[in-house]
Protein backbone atom coordinates (compact mmCIF):
# COMPACT_ATOMS: atom_id res chain seq x y z
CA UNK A 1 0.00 0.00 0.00
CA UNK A 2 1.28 3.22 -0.93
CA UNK A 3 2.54 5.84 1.82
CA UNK A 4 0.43 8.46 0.71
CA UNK A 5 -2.67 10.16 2.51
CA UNK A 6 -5.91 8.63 1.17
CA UNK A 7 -8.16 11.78 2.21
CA UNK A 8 -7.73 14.13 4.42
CA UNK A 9 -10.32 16.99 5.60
CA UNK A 10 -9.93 19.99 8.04
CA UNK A 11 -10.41 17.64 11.46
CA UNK A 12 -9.49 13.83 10.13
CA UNK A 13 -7.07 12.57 8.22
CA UNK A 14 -7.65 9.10 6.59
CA UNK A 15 -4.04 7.09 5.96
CA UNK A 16 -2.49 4.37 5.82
CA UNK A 17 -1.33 2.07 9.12
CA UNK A 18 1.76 2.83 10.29
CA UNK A 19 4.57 1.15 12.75
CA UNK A 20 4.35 3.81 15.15
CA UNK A 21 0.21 3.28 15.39
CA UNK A 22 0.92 -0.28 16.62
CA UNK A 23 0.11 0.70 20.37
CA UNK A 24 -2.99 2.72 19.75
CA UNK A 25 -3.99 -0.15 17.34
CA UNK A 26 -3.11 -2.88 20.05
CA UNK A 27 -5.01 -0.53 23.03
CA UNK A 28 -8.12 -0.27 20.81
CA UNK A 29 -8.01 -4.36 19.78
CA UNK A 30 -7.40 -4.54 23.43
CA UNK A 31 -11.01 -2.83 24.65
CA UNK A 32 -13.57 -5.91 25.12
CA UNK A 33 -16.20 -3.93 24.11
CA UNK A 34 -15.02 -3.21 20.85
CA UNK A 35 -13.92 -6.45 20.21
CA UNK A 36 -16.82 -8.41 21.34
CA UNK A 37 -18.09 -9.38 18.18
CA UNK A 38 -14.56 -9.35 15.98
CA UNK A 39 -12.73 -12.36 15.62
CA UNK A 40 -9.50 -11.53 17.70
CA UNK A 41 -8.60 -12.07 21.73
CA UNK A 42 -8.55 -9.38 23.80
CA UNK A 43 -5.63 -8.68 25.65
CA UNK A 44 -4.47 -7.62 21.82
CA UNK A 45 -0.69 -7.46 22.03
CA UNK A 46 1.44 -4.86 20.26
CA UNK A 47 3.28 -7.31 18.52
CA UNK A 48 -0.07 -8.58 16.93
CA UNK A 49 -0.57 -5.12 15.78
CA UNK A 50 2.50 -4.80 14.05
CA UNK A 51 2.14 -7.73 11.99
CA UNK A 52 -1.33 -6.68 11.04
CA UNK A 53 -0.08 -3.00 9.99
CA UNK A 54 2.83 -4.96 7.99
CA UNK A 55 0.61 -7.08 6.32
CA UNK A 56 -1.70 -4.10 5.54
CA UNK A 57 1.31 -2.54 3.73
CA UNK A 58 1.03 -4.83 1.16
CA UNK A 59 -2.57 -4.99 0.48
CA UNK A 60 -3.72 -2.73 -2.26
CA UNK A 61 -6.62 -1.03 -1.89
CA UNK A 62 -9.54 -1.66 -3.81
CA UNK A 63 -8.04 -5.43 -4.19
CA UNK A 64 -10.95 -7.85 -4.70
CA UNK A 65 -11.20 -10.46 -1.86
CA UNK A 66 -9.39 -8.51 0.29
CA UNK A 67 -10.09 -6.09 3.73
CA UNK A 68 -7.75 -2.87 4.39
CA UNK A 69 -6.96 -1.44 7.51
CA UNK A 70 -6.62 2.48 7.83
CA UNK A 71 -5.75 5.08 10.39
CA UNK A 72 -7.97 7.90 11.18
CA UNK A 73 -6.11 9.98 12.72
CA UNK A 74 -7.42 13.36 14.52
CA UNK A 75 -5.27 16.15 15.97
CA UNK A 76 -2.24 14.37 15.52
CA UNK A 77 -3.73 11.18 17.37
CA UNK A 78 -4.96 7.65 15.98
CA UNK A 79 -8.54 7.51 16.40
């Protein structure tokens, strides 16, 4: 996946994962309410999360078959 921004708008920007998200991403995978009906365990480790945002690198978006994880990120922070 390329590096670039895919939107971004006055508040939010939209973008791809990154290696520094990977303890937001693991905190959020983490929260048993959010993932009480998604297929992973909570506690969500950090090393999970990077190996989700690498794979994610290399899926293209718009790639049949496939699911894409993005950032939103708000005010400088993954949300």
């Amino acid at each position: 996946m390329a590096a670039e921004n895919i939107a971004v708008t006055e508040h939010l920007v939209l973008r791809p994962m990154a290696s520094g998200d990977a303890p937001a991403l693991a905190a959020y995978r983490s929260d048993p309410v959010q993932a009480r009906y998604q297929s992973w365990e909570t506690p969500y480790p950090v090393d999970s999360a990077q190996a989700l945002i690498a794979e994610m690198r290399e899926v293209r978006f718009a790639q049949p078959g496939s699911w894409l994880q993005v950032a939103i990120e708000s005010a400088g922070r993954l949300i």
